[in-house]
N, C-alpha and C. Protein backbone atom coordinates (compact mmCIF):
# COMPACT_ATOMS: atom_id res chain seq x y z
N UNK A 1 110.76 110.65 20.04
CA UNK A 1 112.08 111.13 20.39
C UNK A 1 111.99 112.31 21.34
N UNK A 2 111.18 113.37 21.17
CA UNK A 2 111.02 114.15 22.21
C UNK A 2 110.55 114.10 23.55
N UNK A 3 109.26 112.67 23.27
CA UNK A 3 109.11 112.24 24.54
C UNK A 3 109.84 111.99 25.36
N UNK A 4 111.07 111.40 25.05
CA UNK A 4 112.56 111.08 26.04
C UNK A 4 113.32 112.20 26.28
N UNK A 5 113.44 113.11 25.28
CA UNK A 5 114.36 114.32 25.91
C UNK A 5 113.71 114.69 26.96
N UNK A 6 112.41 115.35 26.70
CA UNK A 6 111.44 115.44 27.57
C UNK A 6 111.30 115.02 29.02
N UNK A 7 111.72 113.41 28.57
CA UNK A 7 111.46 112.74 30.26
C UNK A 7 112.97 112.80 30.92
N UNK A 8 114.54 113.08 29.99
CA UNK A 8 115.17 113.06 30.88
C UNK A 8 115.32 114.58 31.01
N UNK A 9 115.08 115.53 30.62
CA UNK A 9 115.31 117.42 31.38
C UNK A 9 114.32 117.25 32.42
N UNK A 10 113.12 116.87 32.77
CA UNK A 10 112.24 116.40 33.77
C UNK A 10 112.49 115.27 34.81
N UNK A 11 112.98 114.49 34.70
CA UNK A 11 114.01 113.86 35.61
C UNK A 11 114.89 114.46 36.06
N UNK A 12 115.46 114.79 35.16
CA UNK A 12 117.01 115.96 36.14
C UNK A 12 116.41 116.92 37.49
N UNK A 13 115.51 117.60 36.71
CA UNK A 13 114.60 118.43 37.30
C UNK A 13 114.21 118.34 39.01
N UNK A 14 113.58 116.78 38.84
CA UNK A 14 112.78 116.10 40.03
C UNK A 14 113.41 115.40 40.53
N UNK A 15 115.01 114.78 40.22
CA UNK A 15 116.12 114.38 41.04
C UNK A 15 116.80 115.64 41.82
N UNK A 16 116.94 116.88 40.70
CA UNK A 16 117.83 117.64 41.72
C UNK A 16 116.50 118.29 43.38
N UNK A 17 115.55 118.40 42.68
CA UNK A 17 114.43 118.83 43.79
C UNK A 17 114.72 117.81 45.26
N UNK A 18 114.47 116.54 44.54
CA UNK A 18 114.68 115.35 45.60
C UNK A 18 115.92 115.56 46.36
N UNK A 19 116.89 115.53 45.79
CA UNK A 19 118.17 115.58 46.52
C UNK A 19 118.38 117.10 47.38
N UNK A 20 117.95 118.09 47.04
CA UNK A 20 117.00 119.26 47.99
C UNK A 20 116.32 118.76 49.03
N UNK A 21 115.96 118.38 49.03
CA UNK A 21 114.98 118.12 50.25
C UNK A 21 115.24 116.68 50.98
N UNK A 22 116.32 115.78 50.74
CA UNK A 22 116.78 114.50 51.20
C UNK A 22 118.10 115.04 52.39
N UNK A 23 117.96 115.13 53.57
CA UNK A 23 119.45 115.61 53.97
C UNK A 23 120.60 114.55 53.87
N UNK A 24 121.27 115.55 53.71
CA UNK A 24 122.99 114.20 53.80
C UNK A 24 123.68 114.55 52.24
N UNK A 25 124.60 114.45 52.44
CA UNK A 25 125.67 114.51 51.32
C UNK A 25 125.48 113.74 50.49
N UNK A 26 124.73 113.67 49.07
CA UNK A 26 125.09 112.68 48.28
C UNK A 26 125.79 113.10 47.16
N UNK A 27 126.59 112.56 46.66
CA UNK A 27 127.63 112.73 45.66
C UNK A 27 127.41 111.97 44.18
N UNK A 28 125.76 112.54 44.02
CA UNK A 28 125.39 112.06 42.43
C UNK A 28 125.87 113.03 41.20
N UNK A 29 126.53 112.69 40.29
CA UNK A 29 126.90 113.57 39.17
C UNK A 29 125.68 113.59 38.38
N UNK A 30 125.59 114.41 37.48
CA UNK A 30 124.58 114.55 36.71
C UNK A 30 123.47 113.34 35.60
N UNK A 31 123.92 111.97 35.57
CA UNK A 31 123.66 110.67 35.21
C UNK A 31 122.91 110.63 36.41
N UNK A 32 124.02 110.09 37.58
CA UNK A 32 122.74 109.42 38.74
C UNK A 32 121.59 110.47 38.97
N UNK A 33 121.68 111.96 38.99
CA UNK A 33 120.27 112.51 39.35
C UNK A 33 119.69 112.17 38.36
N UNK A 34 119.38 112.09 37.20
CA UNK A 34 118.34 111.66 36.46
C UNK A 34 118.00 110.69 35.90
N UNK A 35 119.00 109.75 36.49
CA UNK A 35 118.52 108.49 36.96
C UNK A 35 117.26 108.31 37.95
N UNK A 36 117.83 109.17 39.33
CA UNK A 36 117.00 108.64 40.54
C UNK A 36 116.02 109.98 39.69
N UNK A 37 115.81 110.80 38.95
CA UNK A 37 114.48 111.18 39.14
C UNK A 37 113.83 110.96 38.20
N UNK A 38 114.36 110.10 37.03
CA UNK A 38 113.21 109.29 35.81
C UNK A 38 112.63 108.38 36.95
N UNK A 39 112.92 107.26 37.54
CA UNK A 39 112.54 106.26 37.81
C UNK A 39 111.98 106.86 39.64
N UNK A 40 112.11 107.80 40.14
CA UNK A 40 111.33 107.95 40.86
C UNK A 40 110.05 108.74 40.76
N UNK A 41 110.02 109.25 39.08
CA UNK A 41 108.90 109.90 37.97
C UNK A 41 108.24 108.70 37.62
N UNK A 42 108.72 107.55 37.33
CA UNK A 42 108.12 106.41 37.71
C UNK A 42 107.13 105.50 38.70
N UNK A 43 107.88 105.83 39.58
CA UNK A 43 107.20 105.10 40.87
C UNK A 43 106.20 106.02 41.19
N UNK A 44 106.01 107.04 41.53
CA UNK A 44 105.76 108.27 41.69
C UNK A 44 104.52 108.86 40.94
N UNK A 45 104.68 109.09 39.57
CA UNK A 45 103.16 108.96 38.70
C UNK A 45 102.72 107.53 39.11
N UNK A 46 103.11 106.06 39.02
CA UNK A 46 101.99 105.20 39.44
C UNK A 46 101.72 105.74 40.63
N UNK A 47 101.83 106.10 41.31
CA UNK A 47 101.12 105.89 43.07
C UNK A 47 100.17 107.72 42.43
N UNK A 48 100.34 108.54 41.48
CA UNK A 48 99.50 109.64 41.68
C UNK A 48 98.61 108.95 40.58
N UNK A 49 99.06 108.46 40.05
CA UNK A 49 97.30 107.57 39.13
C UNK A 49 96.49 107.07 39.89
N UNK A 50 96.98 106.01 40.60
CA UNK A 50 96.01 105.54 41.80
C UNK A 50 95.32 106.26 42.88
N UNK A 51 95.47 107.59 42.72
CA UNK A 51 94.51 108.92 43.14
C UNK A 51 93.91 109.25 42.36
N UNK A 52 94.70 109.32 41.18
CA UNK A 52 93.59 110.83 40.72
C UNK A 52 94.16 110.70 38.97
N UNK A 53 93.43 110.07 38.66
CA UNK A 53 93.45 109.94 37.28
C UNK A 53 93.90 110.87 36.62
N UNK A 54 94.38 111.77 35.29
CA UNK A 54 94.71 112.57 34.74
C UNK A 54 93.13 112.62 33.17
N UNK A 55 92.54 114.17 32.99
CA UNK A 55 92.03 113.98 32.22
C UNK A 55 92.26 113.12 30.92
N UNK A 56 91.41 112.63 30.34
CA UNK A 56 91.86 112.51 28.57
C UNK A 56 92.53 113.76 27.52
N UNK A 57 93.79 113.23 27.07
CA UNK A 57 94.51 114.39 26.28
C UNK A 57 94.89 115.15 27.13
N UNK A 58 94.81 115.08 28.65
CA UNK A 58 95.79 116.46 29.59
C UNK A 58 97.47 115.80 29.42
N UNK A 59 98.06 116.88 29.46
CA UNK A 59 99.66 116.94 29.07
C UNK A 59 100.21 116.99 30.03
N UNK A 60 99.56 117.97 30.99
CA UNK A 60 100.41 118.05 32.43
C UNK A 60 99.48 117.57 33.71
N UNK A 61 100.19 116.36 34.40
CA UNK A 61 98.89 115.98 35.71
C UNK A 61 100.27 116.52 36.80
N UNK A 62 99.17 117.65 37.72
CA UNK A 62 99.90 118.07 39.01
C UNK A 62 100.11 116.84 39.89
N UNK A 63 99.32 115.87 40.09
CA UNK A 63 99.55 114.82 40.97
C UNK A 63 100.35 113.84 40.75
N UNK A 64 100.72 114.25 39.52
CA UNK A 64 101.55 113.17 38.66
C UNK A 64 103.06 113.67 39.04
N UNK A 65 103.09 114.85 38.67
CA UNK A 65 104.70 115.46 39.13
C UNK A 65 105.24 115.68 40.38
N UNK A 66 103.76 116.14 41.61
CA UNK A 66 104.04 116.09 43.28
C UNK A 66 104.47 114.56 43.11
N UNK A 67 103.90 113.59 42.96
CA UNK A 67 104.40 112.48 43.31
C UNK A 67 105.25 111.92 42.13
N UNK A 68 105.78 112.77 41.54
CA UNK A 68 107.22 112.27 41.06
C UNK A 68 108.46 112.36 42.07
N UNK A 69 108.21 113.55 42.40
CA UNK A 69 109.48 114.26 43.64
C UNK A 69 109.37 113.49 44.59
N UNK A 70 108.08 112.86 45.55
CA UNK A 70 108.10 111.98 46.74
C UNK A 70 108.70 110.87 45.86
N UNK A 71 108.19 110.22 45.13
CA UNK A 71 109.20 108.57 44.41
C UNK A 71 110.24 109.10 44.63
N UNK A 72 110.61 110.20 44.18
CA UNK A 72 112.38 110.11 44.29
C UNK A 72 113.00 110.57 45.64
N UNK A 73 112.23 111.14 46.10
CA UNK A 73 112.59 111.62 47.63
C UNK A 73 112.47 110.06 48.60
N UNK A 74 111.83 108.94 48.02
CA UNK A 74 111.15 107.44 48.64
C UNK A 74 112.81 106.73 48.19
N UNK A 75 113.12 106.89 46.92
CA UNK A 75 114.21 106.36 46.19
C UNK A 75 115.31 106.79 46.82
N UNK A 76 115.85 108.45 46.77
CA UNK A 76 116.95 108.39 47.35
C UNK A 76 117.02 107.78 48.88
N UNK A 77 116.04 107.36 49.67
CA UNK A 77 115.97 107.01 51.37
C UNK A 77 116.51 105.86 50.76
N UNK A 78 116.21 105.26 50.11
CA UNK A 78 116.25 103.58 50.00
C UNK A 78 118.01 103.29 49.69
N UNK A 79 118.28 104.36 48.73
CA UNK A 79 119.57 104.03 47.86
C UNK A 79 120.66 104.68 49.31
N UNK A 80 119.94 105.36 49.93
CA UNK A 80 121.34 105.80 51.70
C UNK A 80 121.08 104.36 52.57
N UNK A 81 119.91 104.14 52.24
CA UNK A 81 119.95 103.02 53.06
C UNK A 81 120.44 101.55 52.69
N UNK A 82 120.43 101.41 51.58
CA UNK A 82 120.94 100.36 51.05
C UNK A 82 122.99 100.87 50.68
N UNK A 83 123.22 101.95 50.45
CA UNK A 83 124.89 102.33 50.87
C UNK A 83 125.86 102.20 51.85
N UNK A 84 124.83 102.30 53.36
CA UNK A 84 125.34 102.66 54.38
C UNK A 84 125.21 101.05 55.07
């Protein structure tokens, strides 16, 4: 159960970052950002596994969370581009 609170205050987190650094007006309420930043925490840790493994029993992988923010910074391009 905490694992999920967990993953959505950390989503919020790495959606609002994303939407920082995405230019253009988007008009996500607090659902869609942590939407687009669970599932670009998604996309995002796979592509930083396929670098760089995370020790055994480590809690926090840095490559895991930089490339949470690019998934979602990859995600919101896709979701302007698929709007417009």
């Amino acid at each position: 159960m905490f694992s999920l609170i967990w993953s959505i205050i950390v989503g919020f987190f790495v959606g609002l970052i994303a939407r920082w650094i995405v230019p253009g007006a988007a008009h996500y309420g607090f659902i869609m950002t942590t939407i687009v930043g669970i599932v670009g925490s998604v996309i995002g840790g796979f592509i930083g596994t396929l670098f760089n493994k995370p020790a055994p029993g480590q809690k926090f992988h840095t490559a895991g969370f930089i490339m949470s923010i690019v998934g979602a910074v990859i995600l919101l391009f896709l979701l302007k581009f698929i709007e417009h």
